[in-house]
Protein backbone atom coordinates (compact mmCIF):
# COMPACT_ATOMS: atom_id res chain seq x y z
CA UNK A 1 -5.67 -10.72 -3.23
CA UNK A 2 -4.19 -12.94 -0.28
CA UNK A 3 -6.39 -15.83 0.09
CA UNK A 4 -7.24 -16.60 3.96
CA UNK A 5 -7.16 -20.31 4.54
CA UNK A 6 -9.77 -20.72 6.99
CA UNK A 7 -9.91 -23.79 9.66
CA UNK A 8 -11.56 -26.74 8.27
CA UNK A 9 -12.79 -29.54 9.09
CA UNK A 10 -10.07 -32.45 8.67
CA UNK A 11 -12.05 -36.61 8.60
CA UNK A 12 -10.51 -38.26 11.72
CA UNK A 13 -9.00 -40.66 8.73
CA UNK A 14 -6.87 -38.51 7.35
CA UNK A 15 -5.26 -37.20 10.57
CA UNK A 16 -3.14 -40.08 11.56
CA UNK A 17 0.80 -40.33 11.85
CA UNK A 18 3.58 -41.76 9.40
CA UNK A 19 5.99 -42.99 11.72
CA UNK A 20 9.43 -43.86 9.84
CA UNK A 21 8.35 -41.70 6.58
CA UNK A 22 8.41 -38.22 5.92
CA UNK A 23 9.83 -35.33 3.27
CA UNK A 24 13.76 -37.12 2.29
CA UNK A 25 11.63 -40.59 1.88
CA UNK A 26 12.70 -42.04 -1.75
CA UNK A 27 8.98 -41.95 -2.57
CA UNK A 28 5.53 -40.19 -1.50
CA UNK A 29 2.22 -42.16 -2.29
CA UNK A 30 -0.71 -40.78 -2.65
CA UNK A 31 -3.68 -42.89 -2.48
CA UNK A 32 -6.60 -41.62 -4.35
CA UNK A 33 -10.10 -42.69 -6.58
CA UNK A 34 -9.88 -43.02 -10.34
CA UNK A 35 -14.00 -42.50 -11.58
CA UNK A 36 -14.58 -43.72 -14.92
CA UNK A 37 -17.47 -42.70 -17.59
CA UNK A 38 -19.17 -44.49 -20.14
CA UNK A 39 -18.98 -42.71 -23.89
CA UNK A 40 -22.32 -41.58 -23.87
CA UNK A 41 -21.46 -38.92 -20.66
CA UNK A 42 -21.39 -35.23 -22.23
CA UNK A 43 -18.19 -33.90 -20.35
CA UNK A 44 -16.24 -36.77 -21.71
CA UNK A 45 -15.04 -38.49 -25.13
CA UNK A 46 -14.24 -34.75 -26.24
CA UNK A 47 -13.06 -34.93 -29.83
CA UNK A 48 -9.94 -32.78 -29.92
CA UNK A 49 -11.12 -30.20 -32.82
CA UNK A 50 -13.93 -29.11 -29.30
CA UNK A 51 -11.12 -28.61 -26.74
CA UNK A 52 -11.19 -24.99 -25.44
CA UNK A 53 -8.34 -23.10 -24.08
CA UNK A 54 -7.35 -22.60 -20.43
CA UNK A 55 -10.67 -21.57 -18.51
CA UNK A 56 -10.35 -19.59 -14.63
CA UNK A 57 -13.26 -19.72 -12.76
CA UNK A 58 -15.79 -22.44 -14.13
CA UNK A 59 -15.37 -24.03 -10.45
CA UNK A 60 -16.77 -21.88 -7.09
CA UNK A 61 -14.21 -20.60 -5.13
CA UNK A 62 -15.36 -22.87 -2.24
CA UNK A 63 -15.59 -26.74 -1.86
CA UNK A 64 -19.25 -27.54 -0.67
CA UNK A 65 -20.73 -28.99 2.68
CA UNK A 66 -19.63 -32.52 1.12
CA UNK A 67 -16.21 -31.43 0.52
CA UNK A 68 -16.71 -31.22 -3.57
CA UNK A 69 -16.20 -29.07 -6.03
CA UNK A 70 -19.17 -27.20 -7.43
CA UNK A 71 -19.87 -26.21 -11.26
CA UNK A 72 -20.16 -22.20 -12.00
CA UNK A 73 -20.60 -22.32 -15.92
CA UNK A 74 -18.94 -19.07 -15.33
CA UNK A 75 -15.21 -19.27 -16.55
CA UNK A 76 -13.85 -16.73 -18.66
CA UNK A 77 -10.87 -18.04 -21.21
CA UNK A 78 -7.40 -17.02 -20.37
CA UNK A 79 -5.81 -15.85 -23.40
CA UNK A 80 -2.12 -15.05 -21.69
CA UNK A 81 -1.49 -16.65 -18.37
CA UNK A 82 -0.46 -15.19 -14.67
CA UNK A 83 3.17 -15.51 -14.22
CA UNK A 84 5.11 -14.85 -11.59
CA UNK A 85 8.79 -13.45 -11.68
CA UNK A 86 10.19 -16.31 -12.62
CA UNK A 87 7.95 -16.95 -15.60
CA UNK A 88 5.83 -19.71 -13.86
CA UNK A 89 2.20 -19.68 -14.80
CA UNK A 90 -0.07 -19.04 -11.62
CA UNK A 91 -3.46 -19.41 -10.38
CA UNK A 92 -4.84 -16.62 -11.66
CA UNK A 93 -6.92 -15.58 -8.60
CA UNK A 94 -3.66 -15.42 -6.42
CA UNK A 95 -2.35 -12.97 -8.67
CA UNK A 96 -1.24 -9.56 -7.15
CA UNK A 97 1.21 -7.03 -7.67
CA UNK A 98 3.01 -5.54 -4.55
CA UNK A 99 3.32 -2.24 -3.46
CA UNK A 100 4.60 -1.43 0.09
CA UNK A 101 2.67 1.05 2.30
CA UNK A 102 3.26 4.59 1.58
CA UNK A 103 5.47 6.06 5.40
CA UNK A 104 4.42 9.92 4.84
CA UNK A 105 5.76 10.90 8.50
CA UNK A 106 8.80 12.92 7.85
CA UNK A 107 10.26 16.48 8.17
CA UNK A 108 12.50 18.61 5.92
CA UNK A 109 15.02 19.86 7.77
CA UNK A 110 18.40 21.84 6.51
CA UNK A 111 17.76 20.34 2.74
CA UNK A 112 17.24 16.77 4.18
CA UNK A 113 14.26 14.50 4.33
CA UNK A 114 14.22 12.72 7.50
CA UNK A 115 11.26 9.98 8.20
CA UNK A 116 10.09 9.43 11.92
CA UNK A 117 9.74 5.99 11.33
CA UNK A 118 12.03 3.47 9.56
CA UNK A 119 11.66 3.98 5.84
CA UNK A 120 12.43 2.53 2.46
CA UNK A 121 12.80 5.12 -0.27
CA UNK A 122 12.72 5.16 -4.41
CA UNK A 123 14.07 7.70 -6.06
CA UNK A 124 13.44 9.38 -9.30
CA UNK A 125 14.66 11.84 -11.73
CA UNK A 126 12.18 13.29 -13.40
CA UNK A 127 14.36 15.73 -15.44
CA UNK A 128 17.14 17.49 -16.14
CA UNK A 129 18.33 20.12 -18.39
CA UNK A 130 21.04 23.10 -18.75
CA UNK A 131 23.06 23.93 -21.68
CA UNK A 132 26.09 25.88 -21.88
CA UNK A 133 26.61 27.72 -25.52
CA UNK A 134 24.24 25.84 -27.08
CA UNK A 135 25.44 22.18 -25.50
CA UNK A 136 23.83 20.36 -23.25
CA UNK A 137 25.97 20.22 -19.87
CA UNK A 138 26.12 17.31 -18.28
CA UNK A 139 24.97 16.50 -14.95
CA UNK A 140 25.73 13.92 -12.12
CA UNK A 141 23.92 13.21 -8.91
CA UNK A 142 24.40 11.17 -5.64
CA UNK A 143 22.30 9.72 -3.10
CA UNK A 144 23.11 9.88 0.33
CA UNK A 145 21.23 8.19 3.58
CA UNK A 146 23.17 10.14 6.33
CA UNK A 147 27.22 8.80 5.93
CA UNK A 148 26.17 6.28 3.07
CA UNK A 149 26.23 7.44 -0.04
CA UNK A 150 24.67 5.67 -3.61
CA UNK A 151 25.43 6.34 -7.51
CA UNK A 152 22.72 4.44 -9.05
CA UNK A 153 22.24 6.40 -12.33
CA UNK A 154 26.45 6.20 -12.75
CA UNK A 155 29.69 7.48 -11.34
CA UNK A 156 29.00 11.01 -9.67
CA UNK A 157 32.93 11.85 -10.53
CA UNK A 158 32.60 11.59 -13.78
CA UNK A 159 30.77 13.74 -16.31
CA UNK A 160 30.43 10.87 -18.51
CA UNK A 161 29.45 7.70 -16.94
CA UNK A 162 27.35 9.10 -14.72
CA UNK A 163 25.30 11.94 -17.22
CA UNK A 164 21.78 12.04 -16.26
CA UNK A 165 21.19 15.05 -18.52
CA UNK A 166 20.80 12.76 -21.41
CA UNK A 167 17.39 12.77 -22.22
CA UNK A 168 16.46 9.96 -20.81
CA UNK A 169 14.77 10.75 -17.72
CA UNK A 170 12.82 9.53 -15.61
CA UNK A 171 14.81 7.00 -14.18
CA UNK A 172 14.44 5.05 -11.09
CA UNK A 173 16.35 3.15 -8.39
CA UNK A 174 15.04 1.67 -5.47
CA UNK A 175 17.03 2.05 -2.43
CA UNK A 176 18.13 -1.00 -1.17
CA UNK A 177 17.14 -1.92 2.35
CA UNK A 178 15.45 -1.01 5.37
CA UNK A 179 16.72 2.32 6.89
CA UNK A 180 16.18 3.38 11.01
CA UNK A 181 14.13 6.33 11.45
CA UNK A 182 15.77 9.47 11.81
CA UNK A 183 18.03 8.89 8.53
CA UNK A 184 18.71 12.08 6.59
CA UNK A 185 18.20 11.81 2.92
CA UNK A 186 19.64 14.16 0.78
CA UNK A 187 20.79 14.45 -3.00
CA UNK A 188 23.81 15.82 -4.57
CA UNK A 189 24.06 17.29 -7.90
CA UNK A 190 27.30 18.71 -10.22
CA UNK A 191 27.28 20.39 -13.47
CA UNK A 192 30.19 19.63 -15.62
CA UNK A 193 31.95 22.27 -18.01
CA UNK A 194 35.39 21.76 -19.99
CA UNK A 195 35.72 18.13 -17.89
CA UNK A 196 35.56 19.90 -14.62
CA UNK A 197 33.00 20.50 -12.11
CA UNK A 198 31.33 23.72 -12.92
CA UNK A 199 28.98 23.98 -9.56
CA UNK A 200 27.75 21.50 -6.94
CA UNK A 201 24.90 21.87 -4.44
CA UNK A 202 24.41 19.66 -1.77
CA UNK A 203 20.75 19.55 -0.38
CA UNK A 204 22.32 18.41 3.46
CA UNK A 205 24.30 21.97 3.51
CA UNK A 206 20.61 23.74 3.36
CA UNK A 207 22.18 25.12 -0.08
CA UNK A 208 20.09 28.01 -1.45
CA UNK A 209 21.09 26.04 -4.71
CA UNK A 210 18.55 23.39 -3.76
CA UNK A 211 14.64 23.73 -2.94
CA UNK A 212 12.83 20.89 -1.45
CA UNK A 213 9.08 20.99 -2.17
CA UNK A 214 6.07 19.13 -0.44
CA UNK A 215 2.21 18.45 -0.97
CA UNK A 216 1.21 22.02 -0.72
CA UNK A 217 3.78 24.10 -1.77
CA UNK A 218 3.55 26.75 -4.42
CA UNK A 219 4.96 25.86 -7.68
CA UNK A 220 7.88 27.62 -8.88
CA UNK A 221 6.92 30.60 -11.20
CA UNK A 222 10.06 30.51 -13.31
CA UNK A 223 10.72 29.83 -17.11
CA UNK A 224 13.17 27.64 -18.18
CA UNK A 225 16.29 29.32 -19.64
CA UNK A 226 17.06 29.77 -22.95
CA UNK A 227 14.22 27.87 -24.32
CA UNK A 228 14.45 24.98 -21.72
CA UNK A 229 11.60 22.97 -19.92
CA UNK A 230 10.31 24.85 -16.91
CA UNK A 231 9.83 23.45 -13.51
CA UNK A 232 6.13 23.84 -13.96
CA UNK A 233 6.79 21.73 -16.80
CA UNK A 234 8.99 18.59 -15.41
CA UNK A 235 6.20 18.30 -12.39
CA UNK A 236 3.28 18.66 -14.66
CA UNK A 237 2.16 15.43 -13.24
CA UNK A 238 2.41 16.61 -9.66
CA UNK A 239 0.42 20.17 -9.59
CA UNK A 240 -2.83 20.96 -8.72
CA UNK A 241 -3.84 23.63 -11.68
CA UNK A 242 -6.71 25.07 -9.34
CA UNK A 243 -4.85 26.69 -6.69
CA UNK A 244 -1.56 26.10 -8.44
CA UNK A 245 0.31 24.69 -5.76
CA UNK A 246 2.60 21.57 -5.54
CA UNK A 247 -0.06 18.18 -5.12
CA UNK A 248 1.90 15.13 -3.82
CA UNK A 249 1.62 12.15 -2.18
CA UNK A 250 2.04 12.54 1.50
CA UNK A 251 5.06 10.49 1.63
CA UNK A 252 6.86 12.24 -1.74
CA UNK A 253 9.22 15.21 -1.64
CA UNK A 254 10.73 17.03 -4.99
CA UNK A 255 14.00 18.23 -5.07
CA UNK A 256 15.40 20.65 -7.32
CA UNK A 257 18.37 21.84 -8.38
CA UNK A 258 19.81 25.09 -9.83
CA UNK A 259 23.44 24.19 -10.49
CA UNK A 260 23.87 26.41 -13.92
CA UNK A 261 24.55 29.86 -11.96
CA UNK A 262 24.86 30.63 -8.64
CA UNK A 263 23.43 34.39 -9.21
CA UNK A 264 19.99 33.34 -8.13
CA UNK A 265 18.51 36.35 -8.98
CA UNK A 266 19.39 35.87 -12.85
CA UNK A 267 16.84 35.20 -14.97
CA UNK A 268 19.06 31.86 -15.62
CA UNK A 269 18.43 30.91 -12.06
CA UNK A 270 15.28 28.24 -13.52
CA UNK A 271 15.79 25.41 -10.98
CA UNK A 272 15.29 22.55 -13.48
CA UNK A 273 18.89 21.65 -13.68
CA UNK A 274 18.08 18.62 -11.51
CA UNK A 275 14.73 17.38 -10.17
CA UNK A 276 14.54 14.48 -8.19
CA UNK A 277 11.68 12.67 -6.46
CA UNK A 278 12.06 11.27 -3.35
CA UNK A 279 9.27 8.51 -2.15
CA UNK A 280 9.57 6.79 1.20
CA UNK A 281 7.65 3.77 1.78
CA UNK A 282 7.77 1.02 4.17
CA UNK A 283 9.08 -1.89 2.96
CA UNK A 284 11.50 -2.11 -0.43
CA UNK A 285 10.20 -2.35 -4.24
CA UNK A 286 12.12 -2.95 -7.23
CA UNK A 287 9.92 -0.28 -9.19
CA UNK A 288 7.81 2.52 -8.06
CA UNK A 289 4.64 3.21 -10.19
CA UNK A 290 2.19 5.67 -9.24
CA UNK A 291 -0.30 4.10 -11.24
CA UNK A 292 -0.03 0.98 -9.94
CA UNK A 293 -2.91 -0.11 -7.04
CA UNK A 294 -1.45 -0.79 -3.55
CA UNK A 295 -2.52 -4.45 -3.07
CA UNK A 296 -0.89 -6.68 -0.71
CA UNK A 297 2.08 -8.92 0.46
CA UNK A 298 2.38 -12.24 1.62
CA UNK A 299 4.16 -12.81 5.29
CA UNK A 300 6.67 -14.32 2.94
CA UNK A 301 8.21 -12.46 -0.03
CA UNK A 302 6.84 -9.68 -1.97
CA UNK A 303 4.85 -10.81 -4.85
CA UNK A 304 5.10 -9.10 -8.18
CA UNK A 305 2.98 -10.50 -10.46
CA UNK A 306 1.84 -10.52 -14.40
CA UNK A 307 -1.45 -10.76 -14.53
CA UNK A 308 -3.68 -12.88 -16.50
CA UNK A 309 -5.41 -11.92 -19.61
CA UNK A 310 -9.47 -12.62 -20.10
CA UNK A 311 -11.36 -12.84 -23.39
CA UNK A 312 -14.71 -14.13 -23.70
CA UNK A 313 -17.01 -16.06 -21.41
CA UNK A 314 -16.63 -20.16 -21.55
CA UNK A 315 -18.56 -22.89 -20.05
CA UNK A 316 -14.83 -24.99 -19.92
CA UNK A 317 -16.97 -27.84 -22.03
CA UNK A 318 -18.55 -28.64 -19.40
CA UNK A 319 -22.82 -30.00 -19.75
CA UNK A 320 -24.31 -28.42 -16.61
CA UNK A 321 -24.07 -28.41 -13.22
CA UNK A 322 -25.63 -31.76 -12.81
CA UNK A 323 -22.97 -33.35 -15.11
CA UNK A 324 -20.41 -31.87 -13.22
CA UNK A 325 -21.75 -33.30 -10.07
CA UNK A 326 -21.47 -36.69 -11.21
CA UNK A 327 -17.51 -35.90 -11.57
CA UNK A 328 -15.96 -36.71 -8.16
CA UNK A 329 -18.94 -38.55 -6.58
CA UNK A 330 -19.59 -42.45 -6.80
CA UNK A 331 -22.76 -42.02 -9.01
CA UNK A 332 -24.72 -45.73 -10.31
CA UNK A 333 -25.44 -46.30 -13.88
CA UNK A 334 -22.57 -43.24 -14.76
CA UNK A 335 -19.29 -44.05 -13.32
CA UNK A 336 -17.41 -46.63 -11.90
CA UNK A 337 -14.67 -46.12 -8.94
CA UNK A 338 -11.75 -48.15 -8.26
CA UNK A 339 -8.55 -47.32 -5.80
CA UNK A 340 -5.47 -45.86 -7.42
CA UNK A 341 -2.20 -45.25 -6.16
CA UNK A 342 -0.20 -42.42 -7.71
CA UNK A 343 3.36 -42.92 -7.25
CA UNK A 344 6.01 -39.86 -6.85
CA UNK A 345 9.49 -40.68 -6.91
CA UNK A 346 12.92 -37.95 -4.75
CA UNK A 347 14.63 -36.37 -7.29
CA UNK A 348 18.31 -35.33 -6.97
CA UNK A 349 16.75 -31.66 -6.57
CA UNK A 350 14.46 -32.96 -3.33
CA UNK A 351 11.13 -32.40 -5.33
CA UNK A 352 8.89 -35.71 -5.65
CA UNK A 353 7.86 -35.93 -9.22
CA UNK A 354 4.89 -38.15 -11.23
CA UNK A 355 5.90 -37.39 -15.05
CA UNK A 356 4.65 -39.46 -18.04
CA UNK A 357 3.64 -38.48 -21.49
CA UNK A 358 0.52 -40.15 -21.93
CA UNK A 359 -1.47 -41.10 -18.41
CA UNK A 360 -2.84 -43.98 -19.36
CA UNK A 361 -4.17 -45.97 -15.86
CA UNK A 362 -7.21 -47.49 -16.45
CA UNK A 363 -6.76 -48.89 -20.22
CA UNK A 364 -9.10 -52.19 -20.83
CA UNK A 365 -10.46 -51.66 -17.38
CA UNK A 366 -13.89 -50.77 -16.12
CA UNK A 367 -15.58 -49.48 -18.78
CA UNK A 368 -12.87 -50.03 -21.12
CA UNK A 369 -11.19 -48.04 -24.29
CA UNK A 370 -14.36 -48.21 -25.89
CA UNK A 371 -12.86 -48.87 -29.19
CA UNK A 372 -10.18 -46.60 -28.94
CA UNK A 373 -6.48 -47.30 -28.43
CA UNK A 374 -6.90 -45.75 -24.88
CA UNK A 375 -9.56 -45.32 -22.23
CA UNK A 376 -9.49 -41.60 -22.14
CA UNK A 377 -12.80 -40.43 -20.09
CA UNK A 378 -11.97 -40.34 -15.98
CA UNK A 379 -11.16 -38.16 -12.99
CA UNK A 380 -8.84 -39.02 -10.50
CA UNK A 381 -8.79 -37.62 -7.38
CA UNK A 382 -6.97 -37.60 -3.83
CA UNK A 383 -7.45 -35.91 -0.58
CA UNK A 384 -3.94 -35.38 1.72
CA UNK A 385 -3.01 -33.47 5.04
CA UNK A 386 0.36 -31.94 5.15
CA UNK A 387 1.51 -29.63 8.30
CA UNK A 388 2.24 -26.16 7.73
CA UNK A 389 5.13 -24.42 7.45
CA UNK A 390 5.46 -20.80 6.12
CA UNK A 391 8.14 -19.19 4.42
CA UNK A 392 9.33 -22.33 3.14
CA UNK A 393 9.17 -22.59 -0.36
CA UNK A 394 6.57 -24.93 -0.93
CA UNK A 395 5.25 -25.83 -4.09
CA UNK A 396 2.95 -27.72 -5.87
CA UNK A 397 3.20 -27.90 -10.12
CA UNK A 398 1.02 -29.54 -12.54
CA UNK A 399 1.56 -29.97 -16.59
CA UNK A 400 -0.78 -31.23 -18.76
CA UNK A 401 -3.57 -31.60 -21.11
CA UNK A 402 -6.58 -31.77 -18.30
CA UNK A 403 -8.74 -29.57 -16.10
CA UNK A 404 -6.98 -29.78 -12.59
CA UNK A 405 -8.14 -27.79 -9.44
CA UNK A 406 -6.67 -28.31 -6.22
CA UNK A 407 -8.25 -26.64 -2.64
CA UNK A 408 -6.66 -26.40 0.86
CA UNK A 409 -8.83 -26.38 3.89
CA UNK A 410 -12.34 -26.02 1.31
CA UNK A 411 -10.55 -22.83 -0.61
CA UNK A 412 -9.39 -22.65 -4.30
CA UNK A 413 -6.06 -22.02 -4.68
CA UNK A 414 -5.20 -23.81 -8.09
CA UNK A 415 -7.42 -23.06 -11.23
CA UNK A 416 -6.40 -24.98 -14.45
CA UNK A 417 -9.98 -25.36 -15.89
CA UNK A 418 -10.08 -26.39 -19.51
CA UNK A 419 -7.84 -29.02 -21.81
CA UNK A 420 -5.33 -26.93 -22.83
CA UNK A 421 -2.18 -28.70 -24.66
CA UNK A 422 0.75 -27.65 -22.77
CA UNK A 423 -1.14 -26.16 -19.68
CA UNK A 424 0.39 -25.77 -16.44
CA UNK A 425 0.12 -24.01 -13.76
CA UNK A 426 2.15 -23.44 -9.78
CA UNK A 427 1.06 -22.89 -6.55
CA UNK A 428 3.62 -21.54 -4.07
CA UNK A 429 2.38 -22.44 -0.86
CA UNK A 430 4.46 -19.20 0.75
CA UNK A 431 1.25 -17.05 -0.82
CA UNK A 432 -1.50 -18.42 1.03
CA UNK A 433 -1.64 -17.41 5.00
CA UNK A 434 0.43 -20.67 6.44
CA UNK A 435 0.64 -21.03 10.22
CA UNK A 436 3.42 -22.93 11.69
CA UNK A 437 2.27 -26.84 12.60
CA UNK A 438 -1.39 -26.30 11.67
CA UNK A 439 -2.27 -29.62 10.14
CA UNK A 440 -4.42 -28.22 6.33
CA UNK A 441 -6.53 -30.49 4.13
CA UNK A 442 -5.20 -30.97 0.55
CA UNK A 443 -7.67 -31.78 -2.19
CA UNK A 444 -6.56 -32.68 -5.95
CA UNK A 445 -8.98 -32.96 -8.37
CA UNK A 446 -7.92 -33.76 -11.59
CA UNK A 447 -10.01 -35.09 -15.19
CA UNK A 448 -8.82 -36.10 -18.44
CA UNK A 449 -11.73 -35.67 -21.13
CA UNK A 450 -10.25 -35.35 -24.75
CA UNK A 451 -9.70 -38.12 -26.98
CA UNK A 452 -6.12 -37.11 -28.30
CA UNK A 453 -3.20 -38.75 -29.29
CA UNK A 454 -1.79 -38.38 -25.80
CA UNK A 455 -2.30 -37.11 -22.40
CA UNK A 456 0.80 -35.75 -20.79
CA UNK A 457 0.55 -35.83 -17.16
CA UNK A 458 3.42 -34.07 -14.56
CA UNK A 459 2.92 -33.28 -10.77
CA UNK A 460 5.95 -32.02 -9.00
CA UNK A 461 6.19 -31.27 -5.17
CA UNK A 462 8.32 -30.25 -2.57
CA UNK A 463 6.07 -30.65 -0.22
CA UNK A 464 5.43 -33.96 2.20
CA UNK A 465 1.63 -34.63 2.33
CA UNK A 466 -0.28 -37.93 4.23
CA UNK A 467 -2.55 -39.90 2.03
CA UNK A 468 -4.92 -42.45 3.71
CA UNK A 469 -5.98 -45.39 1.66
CA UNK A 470 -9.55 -44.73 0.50
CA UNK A 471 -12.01 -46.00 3.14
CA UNK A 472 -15.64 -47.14 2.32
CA UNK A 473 -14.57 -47.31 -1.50
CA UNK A 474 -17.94 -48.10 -3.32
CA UNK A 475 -18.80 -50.89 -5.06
CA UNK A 476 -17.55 -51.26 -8.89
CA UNK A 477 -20.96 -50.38 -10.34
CA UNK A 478 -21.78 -51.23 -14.05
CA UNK A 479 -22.67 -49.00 -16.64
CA UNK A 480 -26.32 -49.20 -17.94
């Protein structure tokens, strides 16, 4: 999924200019509304033994016409988190893993495969096997794109560091970079006997040793020698059993190899002694996987995610829809608003960072700690504008025990419904659709329900964003 941030409509108040300020200033203020609740409110003063876990979803993907949030009561509990490469957790809606565009126009030509267009390629051996005397014989194999020539499974000069017959096929390697159209790709392969090369066959020299096979080719009908996997056998995976003929993708080849005998008419001529697959594609991946989906990639980096795991349904503790309205709106007789300025200091790294173990703001204040040591039961929000800028490594991070959701321009792009203890959750800003200098809307929404010990509260940012001070802040009201 690549979420499309579509235009929005920005208040005139929050479009202004910071003259003098800016990402580098020792601190970035944002200016938002803390909403109190009185301990009779059912989405608040949640005794810690009725916390659930992290909960996607219980929020609509959209902000309504009043710029709000707006209650599903259809989350689903997230047993194991997104995370990215690095770890990070992730909003688990922004989740995808990336496979580039398969680039099936090529020819085979004299043993080569040559694209028409420029190409990435994977490679993988599928199999290999040829024994001499009872002993496995090793094998070694090269890559080459035209001149340039790659030894990813090992050294192709030596028989032991580079042994692919080892019964650990398949193996893959990913070629690295962009190549111009008209590249010849070919594979080498060497048997090894008594520490010396026994035969080589290189696919470029339109070697009889060598077949190259496409979608639609008829499989080879030859047994493997002396007891050995057929060909039949090492592309099981690839053969259409109807009319028994080679079934590909239209951008793979299959190469393969007889490098035991060079009397081709033998019945130990089997052509299993190397088979390689050859994928082109059209933009680079670490690991090719047939059975993963083709999804997509951001304009910025490709995106290779872990995705999250779902259990059971879960209403995130939440009363009903009309509770949740009363969340983030001034509401009489339920909640009462004040201004609050949260404070992020420049770290030595350039990030801006909030960070406290127990966020404690509003303690003896408006409707008080109700007894308690703390006053636990509020939601604090902010709205921002920030100016975009893709490809730049943006983030936002949040850590704690609270449910946090955050929208740009009216979309969802941060999900951290729940109270989980030790939640968190990052939002790279280089996987949403970012135009240069388009000024977006930033909404935070954060609420901290659970009478605990503590309430750990961390927002980090790279990013420069423009608070206004609220305007039109209600009246205080009093609880009834």
């Amino acid at each position: 999924m690549n979420t499309v941030l579509k235009r929005f409509a920005i208040p005139g108040s929050l479009l202004f200019a910071v003259a003098g300020t800016g990402m580098g200033a020792e601190t970035l203020t944002l200016h938002g509304v803390i909403r109190d609740f009185g301990p009779d409110h059912p989405d608040f003063g949640i005794e810690a033994a009725e916390v659930p876990v992290q909960v996607a979803g219980t929020v609509a993907k959209s902000l309504d016409f009043e710029g709000e949030p707006v209650y599903t009561g259809e989350g689903m509990v997230v047993n194991g988190g997104a995370r990215d490469l690095s770890g990070n957790s992730v909003p688990p809606h922004l989740t995808r893993k990336y496979v580039p565009e398969p680039l099936t126009e090529f020819e085979i030509i004299d043993g080569s495969v040559v694209p028409l267009e420029d190409f990435a390629a994977n490679i993988r051996v599928l199999g290999s096997a040829i024994t001499s005397g009872g002993s496995d014989v090793p094998v070694t194999t090269r890559i080459l794109a035209d001149a340039d020539a790659f030894e990813p499974f090992g050294s192709y000069l030596d028989s032991n560091a580079g042994d692919v017959n080892d019964g650990a096929n398949p193996r893959s390697f990913a070629m690295p970079g962009i190549f111009p159209a008209g590249t010849a790709i070919s594979v080498s392969g060497r048997s090894w006997i008594g520490g010396g090369v026994h035969i080589e066959a290189v696919s470029s020299s339109n070697s009889p040793q060598v077949r190259v096979l496409r979608h639609g080719d008829p499989v080879p009908n030859l047994e493997g020698h002396d007891g050995q996997t057929s060909v039949e056998g090492y592309v099981s995976s690839f053969v259409d059993t109807t009319t028994n003929t080679i079934s590909l993708e239209a951008n793979e080849a299959i190469f393969l190899f007889e490098i035991g005998t060079t009397s081709l008419g033998s019945s130990a001529a089997d052509f299993q002694d190397l088979v390689v697959l050859v994928s082109l594609t059209t933009d680079v991946v670490v690991e090719e996987d047939r059975s993963v989906l083709a999804e997509q990639k951001t304009p910025c980096a490709i995106v290779d995610d872990t995705p999250a795991e779902f259990s059971q349904p879960s209403d995130g503790a939440i009363d009903s829809v009309d509770s949740f309205e009363q969340w983030f709106r001034h509401w009489p007789g339920v909640n009462v608003s004040a201004a609050h300025d949260l404070v992020l200091t420049l770290n030595d790294e350039g990030v801006y960072e909030y960070s406290t173990a127990d966020f404690t703001p509003i303690d003896n204040r408006m409707f008080g700690n109700n007894g308690g040591d703390h006053n636990r039961g509020f939601t604090l929000e902010f709205a921002a504008t920030f100016i975009g800028e893709p490809c730049s490594g943006k983030f936002l991070e949040f850590a704690g025990t609270a449910d946090v959701w955050v929208f740009i321009n009216g979309e969802l792009v941060f999900d951290m419904g729940g109270m989980e203890r030790g939640g968190s959750q990052r939002l790279d800003f280089d996987r949403l659709n970012i135009i240069e200098g388009e000024v977006y809307d930033l909404r935070f929404f954060y609420a901290q329900r659970i009478e605990d010990d503590e309430a750990p509260f961390e927002l980090r940012t790279n990013l420069w964003m423009s608070t206004p001070p609220p305007v039109n802040m209600p009246m205080v009201s009093t609880y009834d």
